[in-house]
C-alpha atoms as a PDB file:
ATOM      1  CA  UNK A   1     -26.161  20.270  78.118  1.00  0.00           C
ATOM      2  CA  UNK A   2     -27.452  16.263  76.971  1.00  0.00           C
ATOM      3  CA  UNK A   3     -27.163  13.922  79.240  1.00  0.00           C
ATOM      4  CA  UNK A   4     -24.255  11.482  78.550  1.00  0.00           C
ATOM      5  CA  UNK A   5     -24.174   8.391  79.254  1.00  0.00           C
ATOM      6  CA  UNK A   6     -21.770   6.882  81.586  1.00  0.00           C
ATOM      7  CA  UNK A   7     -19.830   3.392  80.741  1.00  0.00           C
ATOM      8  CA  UNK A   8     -18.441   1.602  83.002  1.00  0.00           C
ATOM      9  CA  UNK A   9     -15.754  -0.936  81.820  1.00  0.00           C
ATOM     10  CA  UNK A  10     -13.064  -2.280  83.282  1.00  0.00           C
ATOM     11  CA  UNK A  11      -9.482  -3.710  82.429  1.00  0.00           C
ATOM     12  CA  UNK A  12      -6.495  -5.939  83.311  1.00  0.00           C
ATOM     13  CA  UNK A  13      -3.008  -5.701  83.102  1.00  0.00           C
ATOM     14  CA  UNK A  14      -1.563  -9.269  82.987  1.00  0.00           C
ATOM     15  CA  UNK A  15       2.003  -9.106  83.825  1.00  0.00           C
ATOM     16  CA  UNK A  16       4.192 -12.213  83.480  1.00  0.00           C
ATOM     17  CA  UNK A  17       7.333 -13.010  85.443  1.00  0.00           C
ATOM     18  CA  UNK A  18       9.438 -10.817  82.466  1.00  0.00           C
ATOM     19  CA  UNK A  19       7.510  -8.043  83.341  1.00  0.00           C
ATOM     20  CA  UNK A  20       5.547  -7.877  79.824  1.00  0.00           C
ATOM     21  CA  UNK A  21       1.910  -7.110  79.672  1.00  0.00           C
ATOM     22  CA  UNK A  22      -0.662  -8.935  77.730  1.00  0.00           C
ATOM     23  CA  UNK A  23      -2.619  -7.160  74.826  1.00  0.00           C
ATOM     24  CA  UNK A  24      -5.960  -7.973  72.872  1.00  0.00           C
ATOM     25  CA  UNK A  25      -6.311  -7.005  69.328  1.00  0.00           C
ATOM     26  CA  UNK A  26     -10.047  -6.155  68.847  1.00  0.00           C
ATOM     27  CA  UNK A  27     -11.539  -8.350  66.032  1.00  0.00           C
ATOM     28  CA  UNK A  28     -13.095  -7.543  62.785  1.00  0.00           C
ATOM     29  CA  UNK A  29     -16.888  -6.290  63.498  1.00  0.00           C
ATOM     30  CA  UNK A  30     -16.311  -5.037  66.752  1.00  0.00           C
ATOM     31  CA  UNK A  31     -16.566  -1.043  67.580  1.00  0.00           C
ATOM     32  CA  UNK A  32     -12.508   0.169  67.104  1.00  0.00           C
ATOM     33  CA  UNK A  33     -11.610  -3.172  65.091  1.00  0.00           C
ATOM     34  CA  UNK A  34      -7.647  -3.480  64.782  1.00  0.00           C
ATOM     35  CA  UNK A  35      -7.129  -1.393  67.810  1.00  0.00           C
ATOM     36  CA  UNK A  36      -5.086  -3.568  71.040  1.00  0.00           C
ATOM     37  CA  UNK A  37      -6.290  -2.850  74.304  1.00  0.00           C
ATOM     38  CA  UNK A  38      -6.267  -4.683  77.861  1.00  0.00           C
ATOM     39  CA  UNK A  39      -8.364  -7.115  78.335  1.00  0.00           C
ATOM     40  CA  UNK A  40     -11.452  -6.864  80.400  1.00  0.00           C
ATOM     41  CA  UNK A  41     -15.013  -5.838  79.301  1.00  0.00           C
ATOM     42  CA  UNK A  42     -18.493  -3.787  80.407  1.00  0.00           C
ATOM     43  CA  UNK A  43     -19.571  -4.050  84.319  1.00  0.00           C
ATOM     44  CA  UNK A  44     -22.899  -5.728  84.051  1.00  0.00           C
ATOM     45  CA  UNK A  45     -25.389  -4.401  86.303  1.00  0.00           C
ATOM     46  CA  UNK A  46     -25.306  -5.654  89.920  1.00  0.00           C
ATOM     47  CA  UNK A  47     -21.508  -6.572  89.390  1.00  0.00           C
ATOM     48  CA  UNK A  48     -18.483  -5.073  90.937  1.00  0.00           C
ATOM     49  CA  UNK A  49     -15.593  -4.521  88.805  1.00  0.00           C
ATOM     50  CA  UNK A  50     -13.593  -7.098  90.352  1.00  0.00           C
ATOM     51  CA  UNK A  51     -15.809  -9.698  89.236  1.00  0.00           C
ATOM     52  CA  UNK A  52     -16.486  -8.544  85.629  1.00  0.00           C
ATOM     53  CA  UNK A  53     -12.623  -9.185  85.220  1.00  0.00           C
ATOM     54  CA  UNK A  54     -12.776 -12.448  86.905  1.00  0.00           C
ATOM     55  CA  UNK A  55     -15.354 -13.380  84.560  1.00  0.00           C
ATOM     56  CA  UNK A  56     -14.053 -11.382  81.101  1.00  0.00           C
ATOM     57  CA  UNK A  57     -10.480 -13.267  81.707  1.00  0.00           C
ATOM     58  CA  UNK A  58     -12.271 -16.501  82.091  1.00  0.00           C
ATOM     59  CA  UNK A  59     -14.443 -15.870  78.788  1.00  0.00           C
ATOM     60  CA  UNK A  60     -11.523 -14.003  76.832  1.00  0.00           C
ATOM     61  CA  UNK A  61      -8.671 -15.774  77.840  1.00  0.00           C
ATOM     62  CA  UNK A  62      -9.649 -19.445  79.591  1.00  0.00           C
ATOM     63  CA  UNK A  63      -7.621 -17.909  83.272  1.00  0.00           C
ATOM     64  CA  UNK A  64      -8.638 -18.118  86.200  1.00  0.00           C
ATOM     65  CA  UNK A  65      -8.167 -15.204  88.254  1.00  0.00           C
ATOM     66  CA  UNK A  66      -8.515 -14.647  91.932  1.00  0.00           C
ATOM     67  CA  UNK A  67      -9.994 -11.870  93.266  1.00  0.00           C
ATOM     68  CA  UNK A  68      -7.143 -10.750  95.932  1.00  0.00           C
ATOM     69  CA  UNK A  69      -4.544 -11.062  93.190  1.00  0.00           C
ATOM     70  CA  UNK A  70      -6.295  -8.178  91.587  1.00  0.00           C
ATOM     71  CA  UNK A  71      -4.725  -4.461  93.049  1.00  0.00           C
ATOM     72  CA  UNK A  72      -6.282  -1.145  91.251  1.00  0.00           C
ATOM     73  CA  UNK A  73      -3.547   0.316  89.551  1.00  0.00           C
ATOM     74  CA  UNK A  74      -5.277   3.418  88.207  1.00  0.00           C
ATOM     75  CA  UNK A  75      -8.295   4.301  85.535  1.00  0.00           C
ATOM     76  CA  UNK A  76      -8.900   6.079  82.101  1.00  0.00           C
ATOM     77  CA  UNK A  77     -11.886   9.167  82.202  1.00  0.00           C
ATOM     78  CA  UNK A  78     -12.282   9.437  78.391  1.00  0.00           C
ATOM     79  CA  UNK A  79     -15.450  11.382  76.301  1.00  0.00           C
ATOM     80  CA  UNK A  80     -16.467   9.848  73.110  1.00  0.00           C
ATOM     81  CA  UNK A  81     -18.866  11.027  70.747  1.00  0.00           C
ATOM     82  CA  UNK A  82     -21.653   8.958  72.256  1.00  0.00           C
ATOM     83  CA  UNK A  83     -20.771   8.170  75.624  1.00  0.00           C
ATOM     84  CA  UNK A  84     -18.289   8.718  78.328  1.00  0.00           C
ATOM     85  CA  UNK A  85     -15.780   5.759  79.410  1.00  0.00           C
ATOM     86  CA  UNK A  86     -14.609   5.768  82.778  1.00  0.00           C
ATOM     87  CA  UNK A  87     -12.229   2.621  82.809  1.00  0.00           C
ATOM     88  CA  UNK A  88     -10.862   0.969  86.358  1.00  0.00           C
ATOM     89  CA  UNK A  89      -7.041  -0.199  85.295  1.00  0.00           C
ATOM     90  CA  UNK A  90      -6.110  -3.318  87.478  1.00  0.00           C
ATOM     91  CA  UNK A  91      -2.818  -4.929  87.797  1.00  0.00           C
ATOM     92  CA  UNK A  92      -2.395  -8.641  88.019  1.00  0.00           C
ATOM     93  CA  UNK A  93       0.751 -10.554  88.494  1.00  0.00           C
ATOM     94  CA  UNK A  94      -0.940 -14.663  88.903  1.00  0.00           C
ATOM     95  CA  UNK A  95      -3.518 -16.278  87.746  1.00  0.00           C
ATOM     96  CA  UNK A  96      -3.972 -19.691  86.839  1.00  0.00           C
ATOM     97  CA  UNK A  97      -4.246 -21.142  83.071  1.00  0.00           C
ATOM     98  CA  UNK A  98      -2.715 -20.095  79.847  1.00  0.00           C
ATOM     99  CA  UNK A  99      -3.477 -17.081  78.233  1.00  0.00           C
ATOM    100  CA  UNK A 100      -5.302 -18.057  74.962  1.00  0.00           C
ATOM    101  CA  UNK A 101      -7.579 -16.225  72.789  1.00  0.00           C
ATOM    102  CA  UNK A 102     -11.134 -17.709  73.202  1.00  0.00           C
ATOM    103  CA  UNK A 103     -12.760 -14.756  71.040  1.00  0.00           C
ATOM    104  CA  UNK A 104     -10.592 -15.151  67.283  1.00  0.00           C
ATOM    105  CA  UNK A 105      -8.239 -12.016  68.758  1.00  0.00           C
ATOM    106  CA  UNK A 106      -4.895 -11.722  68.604  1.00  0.00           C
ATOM    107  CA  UNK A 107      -2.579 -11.430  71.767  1.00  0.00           C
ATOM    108  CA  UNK A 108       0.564 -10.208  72.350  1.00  0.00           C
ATOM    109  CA  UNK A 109       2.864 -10.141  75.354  1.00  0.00           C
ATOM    110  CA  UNK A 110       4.450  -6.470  75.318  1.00  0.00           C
ATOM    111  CA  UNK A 111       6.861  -4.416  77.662  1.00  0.00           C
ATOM    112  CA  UNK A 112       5.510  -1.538  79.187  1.00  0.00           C
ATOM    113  CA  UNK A 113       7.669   0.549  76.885  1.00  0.00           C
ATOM    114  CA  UNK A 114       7.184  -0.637  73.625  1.00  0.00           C
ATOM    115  CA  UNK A 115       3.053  -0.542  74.418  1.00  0.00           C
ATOM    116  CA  UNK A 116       2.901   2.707  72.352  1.00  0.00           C
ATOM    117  CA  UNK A 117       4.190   0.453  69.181  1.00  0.00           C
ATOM    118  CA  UNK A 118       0.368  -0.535  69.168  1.00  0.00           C
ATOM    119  CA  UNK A 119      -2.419   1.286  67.919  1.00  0.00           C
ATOM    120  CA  UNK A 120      -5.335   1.450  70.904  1.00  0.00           C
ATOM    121  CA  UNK A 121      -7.996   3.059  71.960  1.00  0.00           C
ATOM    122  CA  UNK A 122      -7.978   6.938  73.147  1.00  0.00           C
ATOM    123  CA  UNK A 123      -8.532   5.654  76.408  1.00  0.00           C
ATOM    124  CA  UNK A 124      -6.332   3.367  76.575  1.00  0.00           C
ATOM    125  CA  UNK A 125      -3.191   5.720  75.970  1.00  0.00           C
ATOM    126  CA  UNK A 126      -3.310   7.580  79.123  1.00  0.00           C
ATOM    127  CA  UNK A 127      -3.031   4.225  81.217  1.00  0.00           C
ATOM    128  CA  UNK A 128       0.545   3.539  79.457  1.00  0.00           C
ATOM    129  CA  UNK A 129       2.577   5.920  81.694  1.00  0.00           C
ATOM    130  CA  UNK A 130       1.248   4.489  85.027  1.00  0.00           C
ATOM    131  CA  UNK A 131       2.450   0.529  83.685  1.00  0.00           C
ATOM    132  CA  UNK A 132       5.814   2.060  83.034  1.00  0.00           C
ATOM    133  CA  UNK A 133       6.327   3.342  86.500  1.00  0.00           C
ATOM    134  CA  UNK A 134       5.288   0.248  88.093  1.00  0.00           C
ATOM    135  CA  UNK A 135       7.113  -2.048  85.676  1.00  0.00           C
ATOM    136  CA  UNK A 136      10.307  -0.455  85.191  1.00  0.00           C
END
C-alpha cells in the first residue's frame, strides 16, 4: 500500500451568545472554492494545534483568541485522493474583536441545525452532529 500523507489541520467553532456558529466560504482559487467550512487552517511544524487557531483566527478573522477559552470538542478522520485529513474540532464561546473577513471570504453566522443548508467539505460533514448536541 503508498504511503499517504497525513494533514494535520485544525478548526474552530465560534459560537456567539445566540448559539450560532460562524462559517467561512472558501474563495475563488483556493482547493474546494465555494465550499463553507470552520475556520482554522494547517498546523505548521513545531506548532500545537491550539496555537495554529490562535494565530488562523487572528489572520482570518482580526480575533483574538485565548488559549484556555479553546475546549476540544471532537475531530474529522477523512481520506482524500491525495492525502488524509485528520481535523481537531474546537469549540469557542469568547474571544475578543469582531469577526471580519481579512481573506475576501464570505462569513456567515449559522445555527447548528441549519449548518447542512451549506455546501462543505467531506470532512467537514461528520463534525455537524457533535455542534448539534452541544448547542441544542
Amino acid at each position: 500500500m503508498a504511503d499517504v500523507k497525513l494533514t494535520l489541520v485544525v478548526a474552530c467553532a465560534l459560537v456567539d451568545a445566540d448559539k450560532r456558529v460562524l462559517i467561512a466560504q472558501r474563495p475563488q482559487g483556493k482547493a474546494l472554492a465555494g465550499l463553507w467550512e470552520f475556520p482554522g487552517g494547517k498546523v505548521e511544524p513545531g506548532e500545537r494545534p491550539e496555537q495554529t487557531l490562535i494565530r488562523e483566527l487572528h489572520e482570518e478573522l482580526g480575533i483574538a483568541v485565548a488559549e484556555p477559552c479553546l475546549a476540544p470538542l471532537t475531530f474529522a478522520s477523512h481520506a482524500y485522493e491525495t492525502f488524509h485529513l485528520l481535523m481537531p474540532l474546537y469549540i469557542c464561546r469568547r474571544w475578543e474583536g469582531q469577526a471580519m473577513a481579512r481573506e475576501g471570504q464570505n462569513l456567515a453566522w449559522v445555527r447548528a441545525t441549519r449548518l447542512r443548508d451549506y455546501p462543505m467539505p467531506p470532512a467537514d460533514l461528520p463534525l455537524i452532529p457533535h455542534l448539534i448536541d452541544v448547542l441544542l
